[in-house]
C-alpha atoms as a PDB file:
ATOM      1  CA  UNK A   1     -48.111 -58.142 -12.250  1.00  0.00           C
ATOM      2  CA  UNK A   2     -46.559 -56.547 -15.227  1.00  0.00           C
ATOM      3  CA  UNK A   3     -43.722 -54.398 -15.278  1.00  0.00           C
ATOM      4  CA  UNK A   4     -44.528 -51.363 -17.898  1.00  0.00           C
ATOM      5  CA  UNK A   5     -40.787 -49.641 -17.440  1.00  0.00           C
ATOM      6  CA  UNK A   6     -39.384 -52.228 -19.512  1.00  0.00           C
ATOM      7  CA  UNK A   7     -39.746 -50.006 -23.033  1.00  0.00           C
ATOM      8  CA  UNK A   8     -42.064 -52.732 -24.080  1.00  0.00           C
ATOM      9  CA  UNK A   9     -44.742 -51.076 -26.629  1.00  0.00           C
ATOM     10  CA  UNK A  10     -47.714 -53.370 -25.472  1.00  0.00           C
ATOM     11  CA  UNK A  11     -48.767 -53.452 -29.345  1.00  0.00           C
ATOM     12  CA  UNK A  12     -48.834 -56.783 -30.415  1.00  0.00           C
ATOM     13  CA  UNK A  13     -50.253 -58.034 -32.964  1.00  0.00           C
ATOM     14  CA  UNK A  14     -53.922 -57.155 -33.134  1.00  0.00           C
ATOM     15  CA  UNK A  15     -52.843 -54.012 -32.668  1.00  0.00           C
ATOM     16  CA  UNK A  16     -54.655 -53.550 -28.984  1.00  0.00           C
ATOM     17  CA  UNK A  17     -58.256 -53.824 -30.635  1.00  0.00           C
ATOM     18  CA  UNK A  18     -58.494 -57.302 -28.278  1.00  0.00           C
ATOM     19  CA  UNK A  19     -60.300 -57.176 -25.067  1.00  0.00           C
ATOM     20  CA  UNK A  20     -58.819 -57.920 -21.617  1.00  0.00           C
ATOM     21  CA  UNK A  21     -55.748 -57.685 -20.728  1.00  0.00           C
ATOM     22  CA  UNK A  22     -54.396 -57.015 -24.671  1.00  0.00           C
ATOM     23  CA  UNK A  23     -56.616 -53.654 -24.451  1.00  0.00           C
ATOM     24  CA  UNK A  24     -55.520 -52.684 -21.104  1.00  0.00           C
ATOM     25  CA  UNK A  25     -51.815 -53.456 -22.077  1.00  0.00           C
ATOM     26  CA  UNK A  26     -52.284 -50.805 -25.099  1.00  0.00           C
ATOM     27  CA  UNK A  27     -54.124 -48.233 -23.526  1.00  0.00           C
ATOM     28  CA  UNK A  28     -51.286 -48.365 -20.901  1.00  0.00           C
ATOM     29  CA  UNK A  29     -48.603 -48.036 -23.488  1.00  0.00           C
ATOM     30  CA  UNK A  30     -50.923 -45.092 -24.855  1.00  0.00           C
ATOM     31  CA  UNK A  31     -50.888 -43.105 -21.766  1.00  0.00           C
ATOM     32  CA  UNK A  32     -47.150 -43.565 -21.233  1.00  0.00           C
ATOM     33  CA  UNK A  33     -47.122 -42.268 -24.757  1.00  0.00           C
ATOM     34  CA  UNK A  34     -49.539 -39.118 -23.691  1.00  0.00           C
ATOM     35  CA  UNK A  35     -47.254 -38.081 -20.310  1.00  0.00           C
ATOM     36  CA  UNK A  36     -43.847 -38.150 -22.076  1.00  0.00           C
ATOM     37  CA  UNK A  37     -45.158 -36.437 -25.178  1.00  0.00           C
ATOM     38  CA  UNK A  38     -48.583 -34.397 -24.547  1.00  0.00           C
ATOM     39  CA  UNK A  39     -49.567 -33.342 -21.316  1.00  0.00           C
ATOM     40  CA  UNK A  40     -46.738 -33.062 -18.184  1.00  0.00           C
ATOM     41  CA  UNK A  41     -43.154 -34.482 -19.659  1.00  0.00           C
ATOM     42  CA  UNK A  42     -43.352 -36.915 -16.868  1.00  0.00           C
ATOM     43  CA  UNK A  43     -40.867 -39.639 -17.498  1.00  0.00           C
ATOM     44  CA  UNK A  44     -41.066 -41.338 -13.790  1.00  0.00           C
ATOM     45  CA  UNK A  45     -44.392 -42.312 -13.380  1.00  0.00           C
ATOM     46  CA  UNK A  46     -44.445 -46.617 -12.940  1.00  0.00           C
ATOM     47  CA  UNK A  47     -47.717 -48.111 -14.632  1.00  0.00           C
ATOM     48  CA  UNK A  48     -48.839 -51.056 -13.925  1.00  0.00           C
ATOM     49  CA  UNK A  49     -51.638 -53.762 -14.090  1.00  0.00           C
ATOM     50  CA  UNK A  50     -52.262 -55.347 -11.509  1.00  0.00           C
ATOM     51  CA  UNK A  51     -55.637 -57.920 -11.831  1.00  0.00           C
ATOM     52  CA  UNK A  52     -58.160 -55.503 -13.289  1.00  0.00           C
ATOM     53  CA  UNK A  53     -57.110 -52.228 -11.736  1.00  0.00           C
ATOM     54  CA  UNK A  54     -54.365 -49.867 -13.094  1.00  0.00           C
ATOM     55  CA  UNK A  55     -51.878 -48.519 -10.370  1.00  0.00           C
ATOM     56  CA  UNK A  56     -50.121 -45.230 -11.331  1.00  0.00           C
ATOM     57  CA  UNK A  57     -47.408 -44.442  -8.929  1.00  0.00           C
ATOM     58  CA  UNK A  58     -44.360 -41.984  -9.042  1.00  0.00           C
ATOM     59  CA  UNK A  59     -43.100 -38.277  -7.891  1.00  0.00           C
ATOM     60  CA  UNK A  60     -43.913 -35.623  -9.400  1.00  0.00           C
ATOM     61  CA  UNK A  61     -42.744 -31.895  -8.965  1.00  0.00           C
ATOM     62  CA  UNK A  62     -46.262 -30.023  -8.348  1.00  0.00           C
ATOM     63  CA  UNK A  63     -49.449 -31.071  -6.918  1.00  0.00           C
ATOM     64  CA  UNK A  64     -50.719 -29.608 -10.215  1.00  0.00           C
ATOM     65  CA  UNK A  65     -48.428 -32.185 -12.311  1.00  0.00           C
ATOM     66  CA  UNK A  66     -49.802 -34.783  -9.684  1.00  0.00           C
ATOM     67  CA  UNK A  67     -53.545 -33.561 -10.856  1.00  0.00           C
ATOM     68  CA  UNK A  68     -52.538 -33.558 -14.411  1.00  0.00           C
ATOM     69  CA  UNK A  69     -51.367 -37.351 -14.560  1.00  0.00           C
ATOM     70  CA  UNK A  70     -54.144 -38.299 -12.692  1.00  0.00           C
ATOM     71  CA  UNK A  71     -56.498 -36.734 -14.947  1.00  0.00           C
ATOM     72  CA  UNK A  72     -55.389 -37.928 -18.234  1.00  0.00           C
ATOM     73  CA  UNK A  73     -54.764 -41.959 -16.454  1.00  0.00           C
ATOM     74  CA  UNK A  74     -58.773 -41.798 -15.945  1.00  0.00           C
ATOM     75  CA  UNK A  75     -59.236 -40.199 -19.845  1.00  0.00           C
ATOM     76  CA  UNK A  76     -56.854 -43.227 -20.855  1.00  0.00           C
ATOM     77  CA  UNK A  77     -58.194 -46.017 -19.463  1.00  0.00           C
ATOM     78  CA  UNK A  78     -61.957 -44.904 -19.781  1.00  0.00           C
ATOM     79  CA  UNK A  79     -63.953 -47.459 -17.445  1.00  0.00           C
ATOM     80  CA  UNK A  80     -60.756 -49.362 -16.139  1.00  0.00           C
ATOM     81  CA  UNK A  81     -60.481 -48.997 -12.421  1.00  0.00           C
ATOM     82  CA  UNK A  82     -57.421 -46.739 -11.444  1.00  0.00           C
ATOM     83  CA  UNK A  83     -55.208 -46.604  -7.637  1.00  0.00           C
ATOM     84  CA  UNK A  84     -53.006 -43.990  -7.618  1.00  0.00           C
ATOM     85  CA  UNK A  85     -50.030 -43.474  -5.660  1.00  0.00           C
ATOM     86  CA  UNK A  86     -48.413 -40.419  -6.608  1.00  0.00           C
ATOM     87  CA  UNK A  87     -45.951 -38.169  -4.195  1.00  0.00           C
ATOM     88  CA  UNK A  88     -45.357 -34.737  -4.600  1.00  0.00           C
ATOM     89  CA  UNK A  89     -41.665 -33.749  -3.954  1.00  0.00           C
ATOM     90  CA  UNK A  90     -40.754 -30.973  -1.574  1.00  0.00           C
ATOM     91  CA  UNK A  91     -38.075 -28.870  -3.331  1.00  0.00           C
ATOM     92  CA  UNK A  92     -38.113 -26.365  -0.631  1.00  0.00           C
ATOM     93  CA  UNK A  93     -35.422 -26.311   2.059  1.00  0.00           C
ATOM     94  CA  UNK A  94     -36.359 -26.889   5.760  1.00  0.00           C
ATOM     95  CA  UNK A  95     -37.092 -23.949   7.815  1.00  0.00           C
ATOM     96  CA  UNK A  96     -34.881 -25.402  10.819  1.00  0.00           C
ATOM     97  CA  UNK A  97     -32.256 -27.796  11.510  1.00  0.00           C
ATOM     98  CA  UNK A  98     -33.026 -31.417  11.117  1.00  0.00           C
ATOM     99  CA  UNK A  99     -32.786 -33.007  14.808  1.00  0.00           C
ATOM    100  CA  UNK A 100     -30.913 -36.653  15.249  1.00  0.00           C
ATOM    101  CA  UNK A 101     -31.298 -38.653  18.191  1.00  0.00           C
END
């Protein structure tokens, strides 16, 4: 397993025109690239590889963001298999007391 938070690029030296896990490690660092920059300005979503599937986990504001960063993860990483895990977050207050027992 590799952890992708680490602010590593994941372009090496052949630039990420390798195959295996080289390509996969640059079209990862590519689609961190798109969320910040392009498409939702989501800075919390984990990406990782994990054997030859791509997990994409997080929470997100909107179950349109969650759409959003699952649709550009599958644009990214073309015929790579991806497992998503993303929660949406429920900003809205409860409409009753919590109960403890």
């Amino acid at each position: 397993m590799t952890d992708h938070d680490t602010g590593r690029s994941g372009r090496g030296g052949r630039g990420g025109r390798g195959g295996g896990a080289d390509n996969t490690e640059y079209r990862i660092a590519h689609l961190q690239e798109r969320l910040v920059r392009e498409e939702v300005a989501e800075l919390g979503m984990r990406i990782e590889s994990r054997g030859g599937t791509v997990v994409v986990s997080g929470t997100v504001p909107t179950a349109e963001c969650r759409d959003t960063v699952v649709r550009v993860a599958k644009e990214e990483l073309g015929g790579t298999p991806v497992r998503t895990d993303i929660v949406v977050a429920d900003p809205t207050a409860p409409d009753r007391p919590e109960e403890l027992a």
